[in-house]
PDB file of N, CA and C in Angstrom:
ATOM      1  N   UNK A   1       3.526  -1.193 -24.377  1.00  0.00           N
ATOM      2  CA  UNK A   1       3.228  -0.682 -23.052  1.00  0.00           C
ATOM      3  C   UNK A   1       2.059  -1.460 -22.443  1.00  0.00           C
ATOM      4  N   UNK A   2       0.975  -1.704 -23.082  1.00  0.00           N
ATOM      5  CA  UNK A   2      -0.086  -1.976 -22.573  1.00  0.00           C
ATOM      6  C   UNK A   2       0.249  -3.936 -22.849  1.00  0.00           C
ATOM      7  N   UNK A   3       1.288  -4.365 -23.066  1.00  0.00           N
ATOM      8  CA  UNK A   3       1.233  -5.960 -22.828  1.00  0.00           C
ATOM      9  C   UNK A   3       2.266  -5.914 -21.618  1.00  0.00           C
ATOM     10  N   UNK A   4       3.034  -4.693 -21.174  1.00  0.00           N
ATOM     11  CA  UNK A   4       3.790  -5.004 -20.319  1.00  0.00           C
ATOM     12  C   UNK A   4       2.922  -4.405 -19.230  1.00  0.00           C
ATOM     13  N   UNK A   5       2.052  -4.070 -19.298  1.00  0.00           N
ATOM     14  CA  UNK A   5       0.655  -3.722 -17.951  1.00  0.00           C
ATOM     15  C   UNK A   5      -0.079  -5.025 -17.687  1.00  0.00           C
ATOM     16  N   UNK A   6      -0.302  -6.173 -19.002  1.00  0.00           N
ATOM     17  CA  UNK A   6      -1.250  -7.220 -18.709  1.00  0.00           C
ATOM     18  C   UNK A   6      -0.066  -7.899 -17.795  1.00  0.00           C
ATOM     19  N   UNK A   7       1.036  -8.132 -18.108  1.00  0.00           N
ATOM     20  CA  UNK A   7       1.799  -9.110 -17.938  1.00  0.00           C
ATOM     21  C   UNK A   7       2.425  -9.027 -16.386  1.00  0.00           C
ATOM     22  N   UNK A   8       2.654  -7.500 -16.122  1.00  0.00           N
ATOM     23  CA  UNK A   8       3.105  -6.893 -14.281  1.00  0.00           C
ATOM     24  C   UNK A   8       1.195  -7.734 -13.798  1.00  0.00           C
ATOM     25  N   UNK A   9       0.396  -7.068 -14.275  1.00  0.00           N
ATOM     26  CA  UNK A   9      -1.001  -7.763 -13.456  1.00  0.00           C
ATOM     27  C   UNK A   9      -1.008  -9.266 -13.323  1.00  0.00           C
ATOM     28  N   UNK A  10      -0.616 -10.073 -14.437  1.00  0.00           N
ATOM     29  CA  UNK A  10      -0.199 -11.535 -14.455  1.00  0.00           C
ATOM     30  C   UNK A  10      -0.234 -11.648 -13.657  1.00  0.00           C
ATOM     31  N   UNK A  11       1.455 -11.564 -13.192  1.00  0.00           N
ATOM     32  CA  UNK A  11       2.370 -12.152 -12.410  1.00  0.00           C
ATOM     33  C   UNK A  11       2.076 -11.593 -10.983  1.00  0.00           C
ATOM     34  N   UNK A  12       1.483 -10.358 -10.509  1.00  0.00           N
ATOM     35  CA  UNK A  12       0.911 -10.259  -9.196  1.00  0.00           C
ATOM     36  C   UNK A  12      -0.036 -11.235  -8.741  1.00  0.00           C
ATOM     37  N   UNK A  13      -1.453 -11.119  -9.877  1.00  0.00           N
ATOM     38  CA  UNK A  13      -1.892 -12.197  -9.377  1.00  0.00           C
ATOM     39  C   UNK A  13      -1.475 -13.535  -9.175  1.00  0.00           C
ATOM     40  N   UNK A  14      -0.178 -13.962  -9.922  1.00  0.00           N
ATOM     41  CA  UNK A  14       0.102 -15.213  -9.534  1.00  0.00           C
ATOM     42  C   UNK A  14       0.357 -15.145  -8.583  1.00  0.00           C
ATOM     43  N   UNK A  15       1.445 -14.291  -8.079  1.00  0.00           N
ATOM     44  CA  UNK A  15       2.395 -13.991  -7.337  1.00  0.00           C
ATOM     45  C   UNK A  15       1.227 -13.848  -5.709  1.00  0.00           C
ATOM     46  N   UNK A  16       0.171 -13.023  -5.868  1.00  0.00           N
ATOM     47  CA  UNK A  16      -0.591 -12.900  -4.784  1.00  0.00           C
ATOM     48  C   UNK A  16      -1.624 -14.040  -4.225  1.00  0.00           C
ATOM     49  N   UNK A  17      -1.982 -14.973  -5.302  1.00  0.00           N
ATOM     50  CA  UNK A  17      -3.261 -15.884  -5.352  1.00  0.00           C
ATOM     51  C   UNK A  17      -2.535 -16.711  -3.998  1.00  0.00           C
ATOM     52  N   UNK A  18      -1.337 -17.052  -4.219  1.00  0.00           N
ATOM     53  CA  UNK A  18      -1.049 -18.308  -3.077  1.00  0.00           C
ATOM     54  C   UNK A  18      -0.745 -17.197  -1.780  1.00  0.00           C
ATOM     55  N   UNK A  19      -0.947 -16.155  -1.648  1.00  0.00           N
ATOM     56  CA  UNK A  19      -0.651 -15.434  -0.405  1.00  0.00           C
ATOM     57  C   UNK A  19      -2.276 -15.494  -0.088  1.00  0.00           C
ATOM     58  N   UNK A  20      -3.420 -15.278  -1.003  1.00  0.00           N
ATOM     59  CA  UNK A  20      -4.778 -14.875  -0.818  1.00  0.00           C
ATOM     60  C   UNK A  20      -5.640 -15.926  -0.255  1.00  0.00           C
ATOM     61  N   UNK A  21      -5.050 -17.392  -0.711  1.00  0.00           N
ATOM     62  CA  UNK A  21      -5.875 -18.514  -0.969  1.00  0.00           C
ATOM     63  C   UNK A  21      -6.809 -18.973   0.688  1.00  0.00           C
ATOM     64  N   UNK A  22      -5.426 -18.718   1.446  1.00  0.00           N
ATOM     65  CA  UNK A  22      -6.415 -18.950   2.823  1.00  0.00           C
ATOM     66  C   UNK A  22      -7.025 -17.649   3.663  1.00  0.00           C
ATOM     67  N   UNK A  23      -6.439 -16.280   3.124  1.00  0.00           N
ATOM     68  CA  UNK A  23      -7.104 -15.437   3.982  1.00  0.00           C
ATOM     69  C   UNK A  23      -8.874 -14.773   3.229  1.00  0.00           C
ATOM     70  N   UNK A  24      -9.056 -15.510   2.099  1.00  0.00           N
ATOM     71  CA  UNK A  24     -10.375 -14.803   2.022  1.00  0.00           C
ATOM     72  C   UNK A  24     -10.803 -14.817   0.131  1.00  0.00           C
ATOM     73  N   UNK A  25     -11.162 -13.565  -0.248  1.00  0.00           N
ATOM     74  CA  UNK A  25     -11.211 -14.041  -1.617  1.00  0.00           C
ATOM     75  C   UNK A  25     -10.255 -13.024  -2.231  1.00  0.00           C
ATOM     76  N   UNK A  26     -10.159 -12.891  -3.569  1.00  0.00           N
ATOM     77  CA  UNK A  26      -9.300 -11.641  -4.081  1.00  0.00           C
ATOM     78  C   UNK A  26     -10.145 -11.468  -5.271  1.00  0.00           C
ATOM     79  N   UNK A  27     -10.282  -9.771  -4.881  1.00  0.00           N
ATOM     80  CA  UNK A  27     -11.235  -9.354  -5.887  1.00  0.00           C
ATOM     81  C   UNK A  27      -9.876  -8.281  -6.818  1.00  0.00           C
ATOM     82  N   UNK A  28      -9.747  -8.347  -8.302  1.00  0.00           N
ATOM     83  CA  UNK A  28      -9.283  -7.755  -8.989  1.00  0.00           C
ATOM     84  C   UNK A  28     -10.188  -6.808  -9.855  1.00  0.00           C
ATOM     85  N   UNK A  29      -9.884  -5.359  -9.794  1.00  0.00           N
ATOM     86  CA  UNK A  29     -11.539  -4.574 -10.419  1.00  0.00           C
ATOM     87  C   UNK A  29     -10.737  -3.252 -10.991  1.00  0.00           C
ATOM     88  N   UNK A  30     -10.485  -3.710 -12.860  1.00  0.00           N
ATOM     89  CA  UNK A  30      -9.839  -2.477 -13.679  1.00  0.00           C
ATOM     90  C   UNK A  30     -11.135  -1.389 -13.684  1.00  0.00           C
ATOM     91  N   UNK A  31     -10.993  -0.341 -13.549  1.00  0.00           N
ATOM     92  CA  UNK A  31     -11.734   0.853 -14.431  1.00  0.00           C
ATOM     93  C   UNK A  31     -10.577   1.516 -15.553  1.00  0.00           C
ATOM     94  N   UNK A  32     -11.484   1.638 -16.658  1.00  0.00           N
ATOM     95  CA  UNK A  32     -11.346   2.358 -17.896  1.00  0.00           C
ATOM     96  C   UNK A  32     -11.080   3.967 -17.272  1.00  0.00           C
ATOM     97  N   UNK A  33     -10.212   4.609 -17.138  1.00  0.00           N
ATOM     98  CA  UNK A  33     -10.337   5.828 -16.943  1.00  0.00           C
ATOM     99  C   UNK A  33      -9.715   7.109 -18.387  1.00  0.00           C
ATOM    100  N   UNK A  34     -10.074   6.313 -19.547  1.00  0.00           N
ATOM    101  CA  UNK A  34      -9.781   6.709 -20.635  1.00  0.00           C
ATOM    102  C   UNK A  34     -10.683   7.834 -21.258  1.00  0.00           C
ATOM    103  N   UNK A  35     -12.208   7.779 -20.628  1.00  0.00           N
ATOM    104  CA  UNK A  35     -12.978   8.646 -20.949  1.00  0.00           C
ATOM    105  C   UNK A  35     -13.845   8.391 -22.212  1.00  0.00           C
ATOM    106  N   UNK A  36     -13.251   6.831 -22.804  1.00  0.00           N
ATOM    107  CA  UNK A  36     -13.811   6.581 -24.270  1.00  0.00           C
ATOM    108  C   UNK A  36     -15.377   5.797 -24.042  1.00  0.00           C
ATOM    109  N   UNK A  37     -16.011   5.836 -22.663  1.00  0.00           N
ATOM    110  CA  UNK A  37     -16.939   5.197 -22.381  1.00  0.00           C
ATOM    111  C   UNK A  37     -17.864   5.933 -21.055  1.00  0.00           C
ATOM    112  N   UNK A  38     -19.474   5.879 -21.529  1.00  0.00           N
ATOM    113  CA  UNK A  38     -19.849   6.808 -20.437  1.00  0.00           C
ATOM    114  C   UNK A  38     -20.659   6.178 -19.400  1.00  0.00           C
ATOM    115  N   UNK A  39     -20.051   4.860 -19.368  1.00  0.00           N
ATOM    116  CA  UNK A  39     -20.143   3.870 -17.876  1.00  0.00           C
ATOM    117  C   UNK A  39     -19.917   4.244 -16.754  1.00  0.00           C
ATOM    118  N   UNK A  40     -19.029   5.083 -16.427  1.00  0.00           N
ATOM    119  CA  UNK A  40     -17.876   5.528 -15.046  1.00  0.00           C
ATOM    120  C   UNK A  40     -18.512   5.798 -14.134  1.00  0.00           C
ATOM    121  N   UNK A  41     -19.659   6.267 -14.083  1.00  0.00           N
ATOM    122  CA  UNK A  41     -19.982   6.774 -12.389  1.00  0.00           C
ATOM    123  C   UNK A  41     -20.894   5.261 -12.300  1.00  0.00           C
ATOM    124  N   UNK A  42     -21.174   4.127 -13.013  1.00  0.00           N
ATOM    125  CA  UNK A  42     -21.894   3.295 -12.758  1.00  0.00           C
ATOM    126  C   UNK A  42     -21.278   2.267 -12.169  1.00  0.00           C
ATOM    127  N   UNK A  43     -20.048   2.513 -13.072  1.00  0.00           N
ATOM    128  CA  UNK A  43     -18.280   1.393 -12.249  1.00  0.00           C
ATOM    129  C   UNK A  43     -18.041   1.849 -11.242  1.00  0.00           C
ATOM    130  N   UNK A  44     -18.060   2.864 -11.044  1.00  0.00           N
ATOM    131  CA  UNK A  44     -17.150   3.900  -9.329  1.00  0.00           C
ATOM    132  C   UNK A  44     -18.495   3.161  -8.359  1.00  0.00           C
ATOM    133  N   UNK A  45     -20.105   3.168  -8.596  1.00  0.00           N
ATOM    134  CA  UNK A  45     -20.511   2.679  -7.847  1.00  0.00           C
ATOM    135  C   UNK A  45     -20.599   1.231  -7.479  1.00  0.00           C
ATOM    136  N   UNK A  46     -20.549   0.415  -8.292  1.00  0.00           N
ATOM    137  CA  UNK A  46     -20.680  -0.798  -8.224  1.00  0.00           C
ATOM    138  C   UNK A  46     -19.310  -1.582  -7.368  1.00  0.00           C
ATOM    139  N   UNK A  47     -17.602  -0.090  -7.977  1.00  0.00           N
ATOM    140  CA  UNK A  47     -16.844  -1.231  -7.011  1.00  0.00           C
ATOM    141  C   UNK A  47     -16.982  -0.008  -5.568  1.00  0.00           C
ATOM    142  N   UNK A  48     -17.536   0.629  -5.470  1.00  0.00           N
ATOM    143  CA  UNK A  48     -17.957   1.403  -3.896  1.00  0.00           C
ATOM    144  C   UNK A  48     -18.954  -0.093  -3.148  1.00  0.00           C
ATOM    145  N   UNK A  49     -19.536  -0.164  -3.901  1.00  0.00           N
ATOM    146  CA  UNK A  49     -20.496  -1.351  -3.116  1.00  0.00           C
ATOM    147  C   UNK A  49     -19.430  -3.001  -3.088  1.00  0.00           C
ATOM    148  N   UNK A  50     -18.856  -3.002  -3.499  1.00  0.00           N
ATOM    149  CA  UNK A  50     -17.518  -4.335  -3.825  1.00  0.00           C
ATOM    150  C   UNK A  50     -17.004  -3.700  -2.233  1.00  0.00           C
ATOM    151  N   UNK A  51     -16.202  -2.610  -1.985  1.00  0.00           N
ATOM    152  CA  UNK A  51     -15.598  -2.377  -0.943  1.00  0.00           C
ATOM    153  C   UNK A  51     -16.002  -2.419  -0.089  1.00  0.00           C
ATOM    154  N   UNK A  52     -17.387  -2.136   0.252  1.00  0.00           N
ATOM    155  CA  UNK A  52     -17.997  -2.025   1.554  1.00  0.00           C
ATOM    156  C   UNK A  52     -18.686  -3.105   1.827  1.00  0.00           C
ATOM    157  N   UNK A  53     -18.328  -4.253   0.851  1.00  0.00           N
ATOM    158  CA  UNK A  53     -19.106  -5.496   1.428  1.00  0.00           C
ATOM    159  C   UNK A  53     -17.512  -6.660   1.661  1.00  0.00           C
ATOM    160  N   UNK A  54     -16.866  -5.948   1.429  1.00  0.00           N
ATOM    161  CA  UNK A  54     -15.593  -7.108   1.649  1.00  0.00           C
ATOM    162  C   UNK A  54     -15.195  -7.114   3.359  1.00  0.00           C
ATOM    163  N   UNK A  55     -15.084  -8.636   3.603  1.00  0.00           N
ATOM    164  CA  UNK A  55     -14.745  -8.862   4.927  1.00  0.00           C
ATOM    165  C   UNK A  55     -13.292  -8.217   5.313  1.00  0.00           C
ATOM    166  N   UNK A  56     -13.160  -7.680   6.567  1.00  0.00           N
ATOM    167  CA  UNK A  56     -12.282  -7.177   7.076  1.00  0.00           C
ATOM    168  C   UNK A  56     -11.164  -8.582   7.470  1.00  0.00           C
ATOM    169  N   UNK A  57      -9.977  -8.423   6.969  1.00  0.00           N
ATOM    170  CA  UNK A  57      -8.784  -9.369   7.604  1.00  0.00           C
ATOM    171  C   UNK A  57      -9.046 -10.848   6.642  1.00  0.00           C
ATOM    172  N   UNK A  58      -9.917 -10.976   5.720  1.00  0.00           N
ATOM    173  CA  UNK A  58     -10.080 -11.977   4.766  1.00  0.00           C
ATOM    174  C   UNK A  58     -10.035 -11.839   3.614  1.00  0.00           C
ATOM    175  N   UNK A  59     -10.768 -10.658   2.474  1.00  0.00           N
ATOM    176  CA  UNK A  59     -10.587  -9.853   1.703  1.00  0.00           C
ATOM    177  C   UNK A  59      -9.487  -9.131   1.008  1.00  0.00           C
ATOM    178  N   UNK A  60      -9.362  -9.901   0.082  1.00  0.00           N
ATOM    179  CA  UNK A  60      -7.697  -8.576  -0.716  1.00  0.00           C
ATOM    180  C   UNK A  60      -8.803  -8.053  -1.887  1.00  0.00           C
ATOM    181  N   UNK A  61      -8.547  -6.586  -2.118  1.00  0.00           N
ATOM    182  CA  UNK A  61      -8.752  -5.679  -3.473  1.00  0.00           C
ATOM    183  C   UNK A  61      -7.612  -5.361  -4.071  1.00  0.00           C
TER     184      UNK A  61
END
């Protein structure tokens, strides 16, 4: 299950990089929502601050 999750993410990003390349940058950002780590409200903020600094109409998340 979890090589056929790396492998769908692969191929998007391949699949997306040449759609991304001229409109901006592409930010890709997993969270762990497994609970086996007590990082999470430090990740939720860090990609809150990722979102609100990405340019509008240039930017893929």
């Amino acid at each position: 299950m979890r090589t056929l999750q790396l492998v769908m993410i692969t191929l998007f990003v391949l699949a997306s990089s040449s759609i991304c390349q001229s409109a901006g940058n592409l930010y890709i950002v997993g969270v762990d929502e497994s609970g086996s780590y007590t990082m999470r409200p430090k990740v939720i903020k860090m990609v809150e601050r990722l979102i609100h600094s990405l340019e509008p109409g240039g930017d893929t998340l």
